[in-house]
C-alpha atoms as a PDB file:
ATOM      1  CA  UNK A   1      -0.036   0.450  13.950  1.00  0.00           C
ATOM      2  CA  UNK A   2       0.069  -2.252  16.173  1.00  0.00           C
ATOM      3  CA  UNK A   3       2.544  -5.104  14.551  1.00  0.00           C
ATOM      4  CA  UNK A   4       0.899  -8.026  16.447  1.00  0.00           C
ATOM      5  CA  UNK A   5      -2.973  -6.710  15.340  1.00  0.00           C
ATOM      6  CA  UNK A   6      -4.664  -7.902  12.044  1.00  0.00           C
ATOM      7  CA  UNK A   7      -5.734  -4.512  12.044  1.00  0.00           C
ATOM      8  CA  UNK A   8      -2.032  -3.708  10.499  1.00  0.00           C
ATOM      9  CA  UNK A   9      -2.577  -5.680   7.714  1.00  0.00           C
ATOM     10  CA  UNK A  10      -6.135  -4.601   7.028  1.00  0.00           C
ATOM     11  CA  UNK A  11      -4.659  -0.842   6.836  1.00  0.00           C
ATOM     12  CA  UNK A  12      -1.953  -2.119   4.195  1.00  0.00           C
ATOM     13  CA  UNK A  13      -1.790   0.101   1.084  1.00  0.00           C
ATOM     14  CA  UNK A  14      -0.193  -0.750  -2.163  1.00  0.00           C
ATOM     15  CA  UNK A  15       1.463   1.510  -4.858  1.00  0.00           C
ATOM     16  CA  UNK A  16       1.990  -1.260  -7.411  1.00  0.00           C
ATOM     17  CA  UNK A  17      -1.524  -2.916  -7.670  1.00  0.00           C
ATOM     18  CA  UNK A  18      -5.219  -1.097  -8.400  1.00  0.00           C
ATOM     19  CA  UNK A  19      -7.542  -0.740  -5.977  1.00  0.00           C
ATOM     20  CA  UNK A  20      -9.702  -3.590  -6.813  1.00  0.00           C
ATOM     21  CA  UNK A  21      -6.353  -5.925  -6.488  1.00  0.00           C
ATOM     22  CA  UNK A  22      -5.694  -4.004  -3.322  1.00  0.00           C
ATOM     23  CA  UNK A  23      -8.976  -5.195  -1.380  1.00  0.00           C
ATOM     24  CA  UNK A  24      -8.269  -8.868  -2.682  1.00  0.00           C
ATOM     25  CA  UNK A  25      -4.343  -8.504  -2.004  1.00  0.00           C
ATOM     26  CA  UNK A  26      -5.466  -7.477   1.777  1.00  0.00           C
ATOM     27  CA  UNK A  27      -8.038  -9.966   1.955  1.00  0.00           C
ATOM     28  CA  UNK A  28      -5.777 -12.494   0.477  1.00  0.00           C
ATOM     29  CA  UNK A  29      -3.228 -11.796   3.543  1.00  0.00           C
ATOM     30  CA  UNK A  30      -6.011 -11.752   6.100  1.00  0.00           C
ATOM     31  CA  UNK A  31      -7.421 -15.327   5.198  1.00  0.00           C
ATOM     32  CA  UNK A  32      -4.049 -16.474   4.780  1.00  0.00           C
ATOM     33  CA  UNK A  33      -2.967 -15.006   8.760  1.00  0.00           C
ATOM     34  CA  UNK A  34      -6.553 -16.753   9.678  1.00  0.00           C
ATOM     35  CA  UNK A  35      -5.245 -20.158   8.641  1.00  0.00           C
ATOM     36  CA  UNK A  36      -2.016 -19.762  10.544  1.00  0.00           C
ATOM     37  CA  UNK A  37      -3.503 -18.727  13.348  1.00  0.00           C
ATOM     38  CA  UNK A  38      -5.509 -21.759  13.087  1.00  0.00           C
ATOM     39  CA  UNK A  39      -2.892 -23.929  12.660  1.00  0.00           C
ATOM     40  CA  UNK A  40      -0.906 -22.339  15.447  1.00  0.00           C
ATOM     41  CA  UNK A  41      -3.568 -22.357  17.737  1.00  0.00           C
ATOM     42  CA  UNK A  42      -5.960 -24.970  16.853  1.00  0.00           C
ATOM     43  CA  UNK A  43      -9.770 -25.349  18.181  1.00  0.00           C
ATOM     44  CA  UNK A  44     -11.136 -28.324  20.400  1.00  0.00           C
ATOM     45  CA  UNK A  45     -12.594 -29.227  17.125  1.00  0.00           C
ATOM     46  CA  UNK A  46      -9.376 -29.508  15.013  1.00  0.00           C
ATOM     47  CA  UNK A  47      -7.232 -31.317  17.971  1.00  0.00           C
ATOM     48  CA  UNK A  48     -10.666 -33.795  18.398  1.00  0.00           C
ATOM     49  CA  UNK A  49     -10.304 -34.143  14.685  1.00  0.00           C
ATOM     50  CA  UNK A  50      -5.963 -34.935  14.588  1.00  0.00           C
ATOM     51  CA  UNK A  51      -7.091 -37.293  17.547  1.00  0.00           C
ATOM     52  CA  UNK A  52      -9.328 -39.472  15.832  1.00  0.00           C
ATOM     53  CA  UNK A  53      -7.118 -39.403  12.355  1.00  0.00           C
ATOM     54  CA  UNK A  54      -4.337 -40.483  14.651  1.00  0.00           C
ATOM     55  CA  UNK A  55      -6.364 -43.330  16.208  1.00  0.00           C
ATOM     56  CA  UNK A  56      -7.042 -44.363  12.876  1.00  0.00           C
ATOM     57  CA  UNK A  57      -3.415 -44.420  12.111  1.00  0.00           C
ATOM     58  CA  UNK A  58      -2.627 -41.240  10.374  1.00  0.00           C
ATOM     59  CA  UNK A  59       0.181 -39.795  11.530  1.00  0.00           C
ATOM     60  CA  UNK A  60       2.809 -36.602  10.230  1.00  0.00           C
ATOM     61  CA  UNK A  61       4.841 -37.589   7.436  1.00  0.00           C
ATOM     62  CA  UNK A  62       2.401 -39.854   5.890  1.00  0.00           C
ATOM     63  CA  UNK A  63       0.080 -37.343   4.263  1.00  0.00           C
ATOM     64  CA  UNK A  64      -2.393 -38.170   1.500  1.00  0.00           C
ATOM     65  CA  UNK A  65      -2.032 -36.828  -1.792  1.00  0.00           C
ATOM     66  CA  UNK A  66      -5.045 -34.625  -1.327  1.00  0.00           C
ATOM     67  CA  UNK A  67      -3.356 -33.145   2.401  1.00  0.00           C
ATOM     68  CA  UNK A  68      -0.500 -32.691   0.118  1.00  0.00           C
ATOM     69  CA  UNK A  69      -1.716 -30.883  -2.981  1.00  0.00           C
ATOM     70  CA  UNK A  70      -3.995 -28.244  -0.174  1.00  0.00           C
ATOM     71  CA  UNK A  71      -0.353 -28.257   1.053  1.00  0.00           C
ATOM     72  CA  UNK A  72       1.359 -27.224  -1.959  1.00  0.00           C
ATOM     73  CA  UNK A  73      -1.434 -24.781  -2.623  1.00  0.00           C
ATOM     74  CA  UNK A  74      -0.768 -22.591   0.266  1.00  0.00           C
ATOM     75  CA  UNK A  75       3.004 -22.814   0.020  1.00  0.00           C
ATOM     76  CA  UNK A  76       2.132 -21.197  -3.461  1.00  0.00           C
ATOM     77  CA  UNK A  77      -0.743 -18.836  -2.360  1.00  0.00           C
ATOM     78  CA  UNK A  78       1.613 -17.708   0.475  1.00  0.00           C
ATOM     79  CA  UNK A  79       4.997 -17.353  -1.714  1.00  0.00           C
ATOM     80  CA  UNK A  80       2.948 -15.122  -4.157  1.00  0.00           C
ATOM     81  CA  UNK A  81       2.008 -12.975  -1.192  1.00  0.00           C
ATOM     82  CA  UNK A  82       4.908 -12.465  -0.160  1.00  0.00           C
ATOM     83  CA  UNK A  83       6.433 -11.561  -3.935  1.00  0.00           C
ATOM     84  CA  UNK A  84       3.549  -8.916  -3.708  1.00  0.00           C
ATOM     85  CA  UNK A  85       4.603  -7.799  -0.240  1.00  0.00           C
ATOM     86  CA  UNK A  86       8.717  -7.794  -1.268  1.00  0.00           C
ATOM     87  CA  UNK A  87       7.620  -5.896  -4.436  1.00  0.00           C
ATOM     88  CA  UNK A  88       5.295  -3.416  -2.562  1.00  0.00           C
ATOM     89  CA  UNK A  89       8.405  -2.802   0.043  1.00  0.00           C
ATOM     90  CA  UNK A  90      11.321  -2.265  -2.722  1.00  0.00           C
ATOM     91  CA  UNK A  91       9.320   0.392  -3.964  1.00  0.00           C
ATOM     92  CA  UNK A  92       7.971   0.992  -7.721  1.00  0.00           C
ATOM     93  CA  UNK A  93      10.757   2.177  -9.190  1.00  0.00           C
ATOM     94  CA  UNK A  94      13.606  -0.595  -8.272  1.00  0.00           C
ATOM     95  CA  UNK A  95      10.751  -3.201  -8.023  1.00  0.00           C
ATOM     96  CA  UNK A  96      10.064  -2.089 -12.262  1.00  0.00           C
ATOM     97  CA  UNK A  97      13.432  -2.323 -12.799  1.00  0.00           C
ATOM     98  CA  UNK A  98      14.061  -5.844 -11.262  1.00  0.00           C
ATOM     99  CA  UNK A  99      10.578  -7.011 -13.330  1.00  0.00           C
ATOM    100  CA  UNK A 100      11.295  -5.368 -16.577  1.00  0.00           C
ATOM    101  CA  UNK A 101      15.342  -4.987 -17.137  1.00  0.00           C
ATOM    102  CA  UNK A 102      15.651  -7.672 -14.497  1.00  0.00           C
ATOM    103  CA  UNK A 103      13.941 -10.795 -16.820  1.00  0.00           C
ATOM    104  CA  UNK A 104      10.847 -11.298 -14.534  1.00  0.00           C
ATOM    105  CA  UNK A 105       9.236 -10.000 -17.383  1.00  0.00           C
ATOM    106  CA  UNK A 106       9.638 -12.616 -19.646  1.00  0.00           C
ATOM    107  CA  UNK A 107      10.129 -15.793 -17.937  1.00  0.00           C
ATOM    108  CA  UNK A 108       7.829 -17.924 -18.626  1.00  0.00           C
ATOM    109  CA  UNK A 109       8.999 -21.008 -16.705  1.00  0.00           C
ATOM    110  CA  UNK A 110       8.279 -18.597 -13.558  1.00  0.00           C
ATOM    111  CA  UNK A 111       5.372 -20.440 -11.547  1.00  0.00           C
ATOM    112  CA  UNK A 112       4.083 -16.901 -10.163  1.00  0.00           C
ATOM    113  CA  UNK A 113       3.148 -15.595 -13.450  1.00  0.00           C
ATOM    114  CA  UNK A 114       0.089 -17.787 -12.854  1.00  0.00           C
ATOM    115  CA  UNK A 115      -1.402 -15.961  -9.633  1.00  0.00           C
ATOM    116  CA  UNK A 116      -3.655 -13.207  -9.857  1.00  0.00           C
ATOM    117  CA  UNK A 117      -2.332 -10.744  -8.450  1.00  0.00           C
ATOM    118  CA  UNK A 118       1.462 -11.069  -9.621  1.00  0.00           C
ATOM    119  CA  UNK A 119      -0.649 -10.412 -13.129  1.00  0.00           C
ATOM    120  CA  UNK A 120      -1.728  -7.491 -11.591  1.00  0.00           C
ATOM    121  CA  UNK A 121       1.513  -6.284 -10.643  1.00  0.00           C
ATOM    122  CA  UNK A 122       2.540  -7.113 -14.394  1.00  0.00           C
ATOM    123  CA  UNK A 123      -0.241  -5.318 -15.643  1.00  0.00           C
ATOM    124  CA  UNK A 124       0.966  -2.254 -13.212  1.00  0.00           C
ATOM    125  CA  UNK A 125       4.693  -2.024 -15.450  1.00  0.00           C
ATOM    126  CA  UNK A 126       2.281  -1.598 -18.731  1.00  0.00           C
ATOM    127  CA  UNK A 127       3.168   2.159 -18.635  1.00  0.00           C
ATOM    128  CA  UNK A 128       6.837   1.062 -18.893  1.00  0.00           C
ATOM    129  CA  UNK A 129       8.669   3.009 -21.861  1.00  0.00           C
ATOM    130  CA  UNK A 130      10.831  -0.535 -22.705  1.00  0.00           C
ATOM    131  CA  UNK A 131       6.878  -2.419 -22.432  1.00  0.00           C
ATOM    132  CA  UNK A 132       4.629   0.187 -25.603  1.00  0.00           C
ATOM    133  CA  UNK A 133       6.497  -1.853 -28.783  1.00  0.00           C
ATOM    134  CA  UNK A 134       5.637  -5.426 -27.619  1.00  0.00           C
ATOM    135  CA  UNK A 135       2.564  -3.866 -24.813  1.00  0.00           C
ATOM    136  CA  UNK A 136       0.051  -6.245 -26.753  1.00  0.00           C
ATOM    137  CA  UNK A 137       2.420  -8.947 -26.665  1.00  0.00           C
ATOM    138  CA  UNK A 138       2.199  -8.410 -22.858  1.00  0.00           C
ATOM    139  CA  UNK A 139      -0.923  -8.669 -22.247  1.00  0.00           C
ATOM    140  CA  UNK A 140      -1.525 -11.734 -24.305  1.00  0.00           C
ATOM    141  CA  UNK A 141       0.952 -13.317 -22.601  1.00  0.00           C
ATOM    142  CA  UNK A 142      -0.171 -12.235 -19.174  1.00  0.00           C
ATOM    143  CA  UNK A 143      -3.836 -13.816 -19.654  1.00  0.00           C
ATOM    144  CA  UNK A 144      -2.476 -16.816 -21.470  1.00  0.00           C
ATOM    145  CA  UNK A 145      -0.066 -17.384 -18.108  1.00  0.00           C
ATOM    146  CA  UNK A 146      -3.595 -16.866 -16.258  1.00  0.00           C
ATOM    147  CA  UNK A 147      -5.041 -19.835 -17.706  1.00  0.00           C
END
């Protein structure tokens, strides 16, 4: 695999989610290296547009609410990613360990219990011995947090 190609990413297998999380986990990552790859290396387009929205006086450090709330949704969309990636690298067994023994589990202050796919790497830890007493519990929980 070639480290600088998308194509690495688009090969990326998972252990810890199901295949249908897998495709949107990998798609996920591949939109996500798109828009940094736009913002890296922007268009005539997007350096026409920062022209004219500097003319008019906008300028870095004086976003609007909206610039930052898209803002704070990728810094979330990309941490989760990364969690998934981290997670995925670990390996199942110490990456079950950290989520289950660990407290991930049952934290419910923790932000990333409301993306997608860290509910799919929940769901994976359902066969977990310490999980089949409270495994309804769970998954309550887990589509509650979804909401």
């Amino acid at each position: 695999m070639d480290p600088a190609s998308i194509t690495s990413v688009k090969e990326l297998k998972f252990v810890i989610l199901a295949v249908p999380e897998e495709e949107k986990a990998v798609g996920k990552l591949v939109a996500a290296y798109s828009r940094a790859c736009q913002y890296v290396h922007p268009s005539l387009k997007q350096i026409e547009e920062r022209l004219e929205l500097a003319e008019k006086g906008a300028s870095p450090g004086f976003e609007t609410a909206d610039e930052l709330c898209q803002l704070n949704d990728e810094v979330f969309e990309t941490c989760a990613l990364i969690l998934i990636l981290l997670f995925e690298a670990i390996g199942r067994s110490f990456a079950g360990d950290l989520w289950e023994t660990g407290g991930l589990s049952d934290r419910n202050d923790w932000v990333f219990h409301g993306h997608p796919l860290v509910a799919a790497l929940d769901e994976h830890f359902d066969y977990k011995a310490e999980r089949q007493e409270r495994l309804r519990e769970i998954k309550e929980r887990r589509a509650k947090r979804l909401n």
